[in-house]
PDB file of N, CA and C in Angstrom:
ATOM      1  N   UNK A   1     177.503  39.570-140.482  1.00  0.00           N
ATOM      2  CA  UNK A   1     177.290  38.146-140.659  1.00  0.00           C
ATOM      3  C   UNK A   1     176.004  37.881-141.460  1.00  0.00           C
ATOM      4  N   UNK A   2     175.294  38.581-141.432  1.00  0.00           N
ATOM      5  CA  UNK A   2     173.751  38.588-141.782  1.00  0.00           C
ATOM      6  C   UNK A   2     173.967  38.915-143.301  1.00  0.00           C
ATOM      7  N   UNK A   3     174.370  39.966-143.663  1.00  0.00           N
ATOM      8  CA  UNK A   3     175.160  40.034-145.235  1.00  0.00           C
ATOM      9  C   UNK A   3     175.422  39.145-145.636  1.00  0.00           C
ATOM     10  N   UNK A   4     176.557  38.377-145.321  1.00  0.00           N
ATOM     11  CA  UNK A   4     177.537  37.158-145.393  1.00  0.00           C
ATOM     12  C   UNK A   4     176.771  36.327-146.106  1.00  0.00           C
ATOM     13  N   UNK A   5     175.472  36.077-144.920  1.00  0.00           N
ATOM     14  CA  UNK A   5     174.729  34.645-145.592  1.00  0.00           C
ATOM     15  C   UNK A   5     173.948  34.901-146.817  1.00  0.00           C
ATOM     16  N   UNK A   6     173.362  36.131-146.682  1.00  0.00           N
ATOM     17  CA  UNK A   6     172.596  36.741-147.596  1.00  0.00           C
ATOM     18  C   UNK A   6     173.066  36.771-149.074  1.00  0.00           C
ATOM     19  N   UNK A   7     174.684  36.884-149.262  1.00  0.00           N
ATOM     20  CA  UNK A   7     175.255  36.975-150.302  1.00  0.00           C
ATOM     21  C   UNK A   7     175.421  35.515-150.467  1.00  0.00           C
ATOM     22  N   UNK A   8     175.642  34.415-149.549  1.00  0.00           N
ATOM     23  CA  UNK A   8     176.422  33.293-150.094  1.00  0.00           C
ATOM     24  C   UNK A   8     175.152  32.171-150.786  1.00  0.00           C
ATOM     25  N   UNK A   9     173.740  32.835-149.925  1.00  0.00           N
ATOM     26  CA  UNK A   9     172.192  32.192-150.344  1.00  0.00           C
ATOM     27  C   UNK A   9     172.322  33.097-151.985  1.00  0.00           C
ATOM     28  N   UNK A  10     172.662  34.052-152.447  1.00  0.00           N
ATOM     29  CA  UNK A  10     172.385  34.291-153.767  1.00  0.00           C
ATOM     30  C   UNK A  10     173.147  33.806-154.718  1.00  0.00           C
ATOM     31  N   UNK A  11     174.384  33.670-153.999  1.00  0.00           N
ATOM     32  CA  UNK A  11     175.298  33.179-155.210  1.00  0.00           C
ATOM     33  C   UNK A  11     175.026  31.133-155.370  1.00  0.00           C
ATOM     34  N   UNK A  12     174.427  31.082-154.464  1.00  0.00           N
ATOM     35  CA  UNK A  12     173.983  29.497-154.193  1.00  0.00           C
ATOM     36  C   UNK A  12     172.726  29.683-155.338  1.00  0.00           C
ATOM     37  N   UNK A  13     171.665  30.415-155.153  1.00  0.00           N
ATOM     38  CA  UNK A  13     170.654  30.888-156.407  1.00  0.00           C
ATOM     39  C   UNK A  13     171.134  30.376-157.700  1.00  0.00           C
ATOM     40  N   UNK A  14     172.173  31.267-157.925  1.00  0.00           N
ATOM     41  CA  UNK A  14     172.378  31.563-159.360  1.00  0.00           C
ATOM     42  C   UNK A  14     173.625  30.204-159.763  1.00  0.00           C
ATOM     43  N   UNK A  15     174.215  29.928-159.059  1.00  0.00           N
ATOM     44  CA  UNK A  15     174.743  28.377-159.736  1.00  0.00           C
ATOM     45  C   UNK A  15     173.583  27.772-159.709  1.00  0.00           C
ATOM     46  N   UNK A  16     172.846  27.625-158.757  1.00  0.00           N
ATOM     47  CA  UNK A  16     171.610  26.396-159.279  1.00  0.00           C
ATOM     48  C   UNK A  16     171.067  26.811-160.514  1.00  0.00           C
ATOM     49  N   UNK A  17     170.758  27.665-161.104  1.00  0.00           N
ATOM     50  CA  UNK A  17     170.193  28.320-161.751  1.00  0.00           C
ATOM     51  C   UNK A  17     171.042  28.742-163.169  1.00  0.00           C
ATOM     52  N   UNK A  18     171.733  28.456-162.873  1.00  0.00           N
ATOM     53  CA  UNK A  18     173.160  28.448-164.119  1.00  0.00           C
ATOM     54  C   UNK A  18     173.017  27.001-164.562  1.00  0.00           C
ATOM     55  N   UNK A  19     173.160  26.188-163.731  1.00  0.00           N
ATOM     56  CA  UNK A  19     173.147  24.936-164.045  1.00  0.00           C
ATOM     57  C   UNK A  19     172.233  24.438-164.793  1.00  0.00           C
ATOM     58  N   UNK A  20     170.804  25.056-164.511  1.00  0.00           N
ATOM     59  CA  UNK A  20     169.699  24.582-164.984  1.00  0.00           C
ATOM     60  C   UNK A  20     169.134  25.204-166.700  1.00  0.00           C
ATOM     61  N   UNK A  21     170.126  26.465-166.781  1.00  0.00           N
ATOM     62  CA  UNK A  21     169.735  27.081-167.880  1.00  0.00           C
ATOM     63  C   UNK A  21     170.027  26.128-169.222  1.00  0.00           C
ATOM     64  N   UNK A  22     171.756  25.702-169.027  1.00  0.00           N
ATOM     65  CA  UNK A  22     171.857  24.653-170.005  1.00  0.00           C
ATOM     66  C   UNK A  22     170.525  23.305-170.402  1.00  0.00           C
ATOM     67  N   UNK A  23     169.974  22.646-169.238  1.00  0.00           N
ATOM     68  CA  UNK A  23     169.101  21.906-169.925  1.00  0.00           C
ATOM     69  C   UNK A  23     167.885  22.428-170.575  1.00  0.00           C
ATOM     70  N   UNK A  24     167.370  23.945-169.564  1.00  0.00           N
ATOM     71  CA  UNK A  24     166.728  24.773-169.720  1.00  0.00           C
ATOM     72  C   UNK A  24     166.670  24.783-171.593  1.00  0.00           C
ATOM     73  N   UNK A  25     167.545  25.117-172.039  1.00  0.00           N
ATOM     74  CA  UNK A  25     168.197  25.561-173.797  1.00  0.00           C
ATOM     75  C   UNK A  25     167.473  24.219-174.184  1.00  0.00           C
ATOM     76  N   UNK A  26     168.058  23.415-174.140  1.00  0.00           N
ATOM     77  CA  UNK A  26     168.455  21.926-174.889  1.00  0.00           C
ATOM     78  C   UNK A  26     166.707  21.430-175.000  1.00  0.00           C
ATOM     79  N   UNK A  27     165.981  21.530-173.934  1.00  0.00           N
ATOM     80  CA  UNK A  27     164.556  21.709-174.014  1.00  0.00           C
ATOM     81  C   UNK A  27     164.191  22.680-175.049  1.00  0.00           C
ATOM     82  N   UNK A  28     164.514  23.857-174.845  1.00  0.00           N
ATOM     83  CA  UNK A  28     163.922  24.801-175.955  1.00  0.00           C
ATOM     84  C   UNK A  28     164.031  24.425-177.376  1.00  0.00           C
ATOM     85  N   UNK A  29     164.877  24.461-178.017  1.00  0.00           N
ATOM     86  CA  UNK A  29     165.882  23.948-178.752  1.00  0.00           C
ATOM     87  C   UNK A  29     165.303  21.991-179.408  1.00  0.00           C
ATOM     88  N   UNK A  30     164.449  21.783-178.639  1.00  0.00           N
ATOM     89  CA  UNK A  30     163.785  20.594-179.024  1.00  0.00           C
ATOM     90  C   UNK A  30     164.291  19.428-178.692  1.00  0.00           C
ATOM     91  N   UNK A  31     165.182  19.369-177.562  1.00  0.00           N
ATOM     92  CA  UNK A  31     165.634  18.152-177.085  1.00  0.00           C
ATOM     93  C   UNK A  31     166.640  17.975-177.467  1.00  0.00           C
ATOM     94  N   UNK A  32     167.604  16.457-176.894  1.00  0.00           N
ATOM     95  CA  UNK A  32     168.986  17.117-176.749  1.00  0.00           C
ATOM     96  C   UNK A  32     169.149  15.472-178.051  1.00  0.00           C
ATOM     97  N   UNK A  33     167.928  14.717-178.552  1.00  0.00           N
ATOM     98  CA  UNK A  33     167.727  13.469-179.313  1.00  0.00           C
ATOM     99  C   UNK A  33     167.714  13.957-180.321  1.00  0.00           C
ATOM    100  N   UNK A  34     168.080  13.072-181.698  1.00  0.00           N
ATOM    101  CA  UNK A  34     168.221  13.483-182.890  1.00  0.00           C
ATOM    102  C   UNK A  34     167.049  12.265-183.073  1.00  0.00           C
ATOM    103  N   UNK A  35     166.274  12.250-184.444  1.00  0.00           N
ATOM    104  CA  UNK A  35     165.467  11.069-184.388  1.00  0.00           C
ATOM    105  C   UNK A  35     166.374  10.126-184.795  1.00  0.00           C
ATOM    106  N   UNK A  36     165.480   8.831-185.008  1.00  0.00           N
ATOM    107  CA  UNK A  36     165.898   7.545-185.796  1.00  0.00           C
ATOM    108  C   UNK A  36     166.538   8.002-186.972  1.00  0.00           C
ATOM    109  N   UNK A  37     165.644   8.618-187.862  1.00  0.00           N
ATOM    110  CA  UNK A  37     166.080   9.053-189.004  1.00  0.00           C
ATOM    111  C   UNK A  37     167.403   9.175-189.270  1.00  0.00           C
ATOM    112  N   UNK A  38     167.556  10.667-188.184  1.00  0.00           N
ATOM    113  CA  UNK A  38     169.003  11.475-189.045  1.00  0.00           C
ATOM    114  C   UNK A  38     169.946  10.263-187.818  1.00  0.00           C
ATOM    115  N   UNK A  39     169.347   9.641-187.634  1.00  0.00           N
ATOM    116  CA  UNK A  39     170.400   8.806-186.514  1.00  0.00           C
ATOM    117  C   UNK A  39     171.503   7.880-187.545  1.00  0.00           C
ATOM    118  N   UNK A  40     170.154   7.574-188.290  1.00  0.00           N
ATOM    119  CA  UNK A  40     170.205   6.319-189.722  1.00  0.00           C
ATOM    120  C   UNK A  40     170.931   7.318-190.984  1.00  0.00           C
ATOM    121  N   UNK A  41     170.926   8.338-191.174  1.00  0.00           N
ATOM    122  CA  UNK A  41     171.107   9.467-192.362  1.00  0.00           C
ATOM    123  C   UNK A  41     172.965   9.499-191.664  1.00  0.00           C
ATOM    124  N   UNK A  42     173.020   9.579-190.089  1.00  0.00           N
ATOM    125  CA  UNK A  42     174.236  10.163-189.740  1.00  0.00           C
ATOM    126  C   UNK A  42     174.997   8.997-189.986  1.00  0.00           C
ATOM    127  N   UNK A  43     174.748   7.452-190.003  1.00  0.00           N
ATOM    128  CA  UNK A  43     175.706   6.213-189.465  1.00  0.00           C
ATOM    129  C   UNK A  43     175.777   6.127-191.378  1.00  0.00           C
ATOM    130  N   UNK A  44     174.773   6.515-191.936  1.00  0.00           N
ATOM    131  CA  UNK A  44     174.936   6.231-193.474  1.00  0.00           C
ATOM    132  C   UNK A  44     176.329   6.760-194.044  1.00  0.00           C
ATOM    133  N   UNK A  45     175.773   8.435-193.608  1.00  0.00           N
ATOM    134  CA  UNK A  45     177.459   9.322-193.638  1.00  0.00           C
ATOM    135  C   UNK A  45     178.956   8.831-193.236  1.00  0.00           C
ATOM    136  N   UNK A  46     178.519   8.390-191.963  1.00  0.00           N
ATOM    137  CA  UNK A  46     179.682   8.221-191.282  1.00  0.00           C
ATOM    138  C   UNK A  46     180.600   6.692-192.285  1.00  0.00           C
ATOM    139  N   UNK A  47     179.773   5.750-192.183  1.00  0.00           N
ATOM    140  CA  UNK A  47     180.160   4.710-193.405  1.00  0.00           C
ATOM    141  C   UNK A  47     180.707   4.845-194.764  1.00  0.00           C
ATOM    142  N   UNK A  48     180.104   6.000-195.369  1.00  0.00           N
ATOM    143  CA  UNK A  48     180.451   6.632-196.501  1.00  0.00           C
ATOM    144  C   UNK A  48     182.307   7.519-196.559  1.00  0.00           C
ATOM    145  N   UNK A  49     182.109   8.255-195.537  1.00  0.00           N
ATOM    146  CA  UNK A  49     183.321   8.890-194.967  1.00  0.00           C
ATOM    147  C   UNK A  49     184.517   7.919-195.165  1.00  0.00           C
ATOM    148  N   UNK A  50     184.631   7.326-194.075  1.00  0.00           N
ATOM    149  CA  UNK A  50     185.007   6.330-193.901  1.00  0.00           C
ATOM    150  C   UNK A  50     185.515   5.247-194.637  1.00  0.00           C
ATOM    151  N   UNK A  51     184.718   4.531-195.412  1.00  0.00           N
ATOM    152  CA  UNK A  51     185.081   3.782-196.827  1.00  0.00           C
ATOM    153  C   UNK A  51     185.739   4.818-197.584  1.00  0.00           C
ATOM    154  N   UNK A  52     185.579   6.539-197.838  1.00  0.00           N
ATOM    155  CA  UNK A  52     186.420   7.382-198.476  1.00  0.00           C
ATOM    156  C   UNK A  52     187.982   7.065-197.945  1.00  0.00           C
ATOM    157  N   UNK A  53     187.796   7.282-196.584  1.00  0.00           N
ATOM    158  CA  UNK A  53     189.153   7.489-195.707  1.00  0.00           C
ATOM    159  C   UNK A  53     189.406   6.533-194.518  1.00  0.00           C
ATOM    160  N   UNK A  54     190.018   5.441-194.705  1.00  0.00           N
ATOM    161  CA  UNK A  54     190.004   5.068-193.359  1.00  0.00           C
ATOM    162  C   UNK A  54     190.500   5.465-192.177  1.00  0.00           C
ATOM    163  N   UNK A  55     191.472   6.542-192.565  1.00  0.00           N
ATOM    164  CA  UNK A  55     191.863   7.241-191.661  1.00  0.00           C
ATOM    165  C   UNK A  55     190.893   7.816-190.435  1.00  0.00           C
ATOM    166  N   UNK A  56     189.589   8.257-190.955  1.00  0.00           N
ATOM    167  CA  UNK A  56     188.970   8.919-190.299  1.00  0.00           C
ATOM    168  C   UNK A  56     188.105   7.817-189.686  1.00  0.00           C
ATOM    169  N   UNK A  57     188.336   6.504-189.559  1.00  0.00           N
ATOM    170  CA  UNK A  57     187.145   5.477-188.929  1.00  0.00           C
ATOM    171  C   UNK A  57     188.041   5.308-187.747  1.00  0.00           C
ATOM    172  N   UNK A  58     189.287   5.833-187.425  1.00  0.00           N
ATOM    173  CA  UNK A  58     189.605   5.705-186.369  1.00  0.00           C
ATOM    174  C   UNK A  58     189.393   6.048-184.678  1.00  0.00           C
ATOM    175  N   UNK A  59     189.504   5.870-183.783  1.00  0.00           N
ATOM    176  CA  UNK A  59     188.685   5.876-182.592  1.00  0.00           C
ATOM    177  C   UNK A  59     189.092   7.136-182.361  1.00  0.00           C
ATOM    178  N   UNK A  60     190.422   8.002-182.655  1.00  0.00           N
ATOM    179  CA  UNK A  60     190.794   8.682-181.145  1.00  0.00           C
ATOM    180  C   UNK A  60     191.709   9.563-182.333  1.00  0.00           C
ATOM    181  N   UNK A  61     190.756  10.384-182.674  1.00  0.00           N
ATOM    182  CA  UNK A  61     190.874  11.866-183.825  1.00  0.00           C
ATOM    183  C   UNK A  61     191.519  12.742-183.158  1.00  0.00           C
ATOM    184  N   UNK A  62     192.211  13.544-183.471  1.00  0.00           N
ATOM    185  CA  UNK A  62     193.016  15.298-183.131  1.00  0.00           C
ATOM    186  C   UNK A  62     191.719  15.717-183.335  1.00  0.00           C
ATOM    187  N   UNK A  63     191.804  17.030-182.918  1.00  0.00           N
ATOM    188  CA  UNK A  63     190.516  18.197-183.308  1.00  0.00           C
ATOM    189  C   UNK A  63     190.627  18.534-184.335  1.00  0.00           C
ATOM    190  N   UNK A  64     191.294  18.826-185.211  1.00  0.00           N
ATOM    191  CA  UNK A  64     191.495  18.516-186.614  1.00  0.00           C
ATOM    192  C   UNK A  64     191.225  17.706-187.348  1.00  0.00           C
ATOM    193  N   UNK A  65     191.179  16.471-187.088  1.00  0.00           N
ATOM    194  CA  UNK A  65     191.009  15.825-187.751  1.00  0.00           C
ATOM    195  C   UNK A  65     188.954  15.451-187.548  1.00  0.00           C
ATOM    196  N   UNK A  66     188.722  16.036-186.455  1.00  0.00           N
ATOM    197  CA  UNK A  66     187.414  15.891-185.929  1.00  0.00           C
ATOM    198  C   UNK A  66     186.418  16.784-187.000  1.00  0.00           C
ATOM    199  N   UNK A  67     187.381  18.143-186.695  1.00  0.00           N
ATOM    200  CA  UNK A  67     186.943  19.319-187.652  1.00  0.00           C
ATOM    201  C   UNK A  67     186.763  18.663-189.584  1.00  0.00           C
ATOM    202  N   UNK A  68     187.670  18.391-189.482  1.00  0.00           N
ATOM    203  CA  UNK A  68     187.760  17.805-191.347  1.00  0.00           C
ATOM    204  C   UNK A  68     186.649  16.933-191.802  1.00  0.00           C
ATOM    205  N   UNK A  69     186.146  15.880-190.217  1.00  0.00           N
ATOM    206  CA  UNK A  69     185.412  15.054-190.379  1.00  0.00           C
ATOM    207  C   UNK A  69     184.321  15.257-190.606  1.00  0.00           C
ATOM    208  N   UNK A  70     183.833  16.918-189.825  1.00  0.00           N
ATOM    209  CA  UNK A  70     182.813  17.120-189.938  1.00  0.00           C
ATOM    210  C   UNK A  70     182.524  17.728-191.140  1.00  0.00           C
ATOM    211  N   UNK A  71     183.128  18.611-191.813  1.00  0.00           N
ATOM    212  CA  UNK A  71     183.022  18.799-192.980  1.00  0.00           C
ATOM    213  C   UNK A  71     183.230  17.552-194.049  1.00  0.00           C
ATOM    214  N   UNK A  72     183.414  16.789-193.886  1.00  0.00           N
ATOM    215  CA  UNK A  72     183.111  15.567-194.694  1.00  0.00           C
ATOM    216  C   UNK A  72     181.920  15.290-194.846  1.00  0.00           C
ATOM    217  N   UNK A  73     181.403  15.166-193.744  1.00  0.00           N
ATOM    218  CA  UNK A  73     179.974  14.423-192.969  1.00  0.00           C
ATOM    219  C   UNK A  73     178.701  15.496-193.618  1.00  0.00           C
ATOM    220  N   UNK A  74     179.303  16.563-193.329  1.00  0.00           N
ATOM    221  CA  UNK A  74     178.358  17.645-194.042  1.00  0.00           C
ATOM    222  C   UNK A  74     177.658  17.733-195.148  1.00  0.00           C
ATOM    223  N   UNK A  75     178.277  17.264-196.317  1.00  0.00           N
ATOM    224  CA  UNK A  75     177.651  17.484-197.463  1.00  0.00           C
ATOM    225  C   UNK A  75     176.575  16.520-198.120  1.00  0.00           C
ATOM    226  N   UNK A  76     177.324  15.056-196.925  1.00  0.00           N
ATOM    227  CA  UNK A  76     176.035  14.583-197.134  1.00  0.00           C
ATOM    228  C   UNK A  76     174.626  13.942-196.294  1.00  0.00           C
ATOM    229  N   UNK A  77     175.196  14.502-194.781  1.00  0.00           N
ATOM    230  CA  UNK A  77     173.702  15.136-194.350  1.00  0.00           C
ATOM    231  C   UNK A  77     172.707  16.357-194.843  1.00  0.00           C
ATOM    232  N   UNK A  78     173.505  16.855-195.616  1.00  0.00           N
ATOM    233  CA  UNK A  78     172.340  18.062-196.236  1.00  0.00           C
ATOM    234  C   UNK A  78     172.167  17.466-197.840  1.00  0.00           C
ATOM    235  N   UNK A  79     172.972  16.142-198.416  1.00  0.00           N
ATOM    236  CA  UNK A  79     171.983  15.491-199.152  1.00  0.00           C
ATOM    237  C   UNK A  79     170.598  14.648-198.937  1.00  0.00           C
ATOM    238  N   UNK A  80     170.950  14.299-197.897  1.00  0.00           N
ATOM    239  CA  UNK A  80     169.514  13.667-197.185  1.00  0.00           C
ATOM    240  C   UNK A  80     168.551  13.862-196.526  1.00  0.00           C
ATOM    241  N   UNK A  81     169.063  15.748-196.597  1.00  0.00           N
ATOM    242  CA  UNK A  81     167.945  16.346-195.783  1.00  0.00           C
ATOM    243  C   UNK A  81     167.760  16.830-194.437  1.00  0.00           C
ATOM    244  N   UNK A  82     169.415  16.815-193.961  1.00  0.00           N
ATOM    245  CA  UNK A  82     169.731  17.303-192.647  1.00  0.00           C
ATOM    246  C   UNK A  82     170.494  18.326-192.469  1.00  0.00           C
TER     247      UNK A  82
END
């Protein structure tokens, strides 16, 4: 019985501790906020896209179509420096 608890207190450890690694990252990593900036650089893109395709201003994308988007979006956040 003494085992028992011993094992069920470690595995209790390591989910807490699992759990915490993800924010753990997102801290490292510099926060989980993009600034104003690329906030303003991303809604610029996204407008741009968009007026390309209206298809893609739609609410409720396939993953495909999410995927395509982002490669849309791409070329011109790294015109502006993102």
């Amino acid at each position: 019985m003494k085992h028992l608890m011993k094992f069920m207190a470690s595995i209790m450890v390591l989910l807490w501790l699992s759990g915490c690694m993800d924010t753990a990252t997102r801290l490292w990593n510099g926060g989980p906020y993009i600034s104003k900036k690329e906030s303003l650089a991303y809604d610029q893109c996204f407008d741009e896209v968009s007026a390309q395709d209206p298809e893609m201003a739609k609410p409720d994308l396939t993953q495909a179509e999410l995927l395509e988007f982002g490669y849309r979006v791409r070329p011109c956040m790294e015109r502006k420096g993102y």
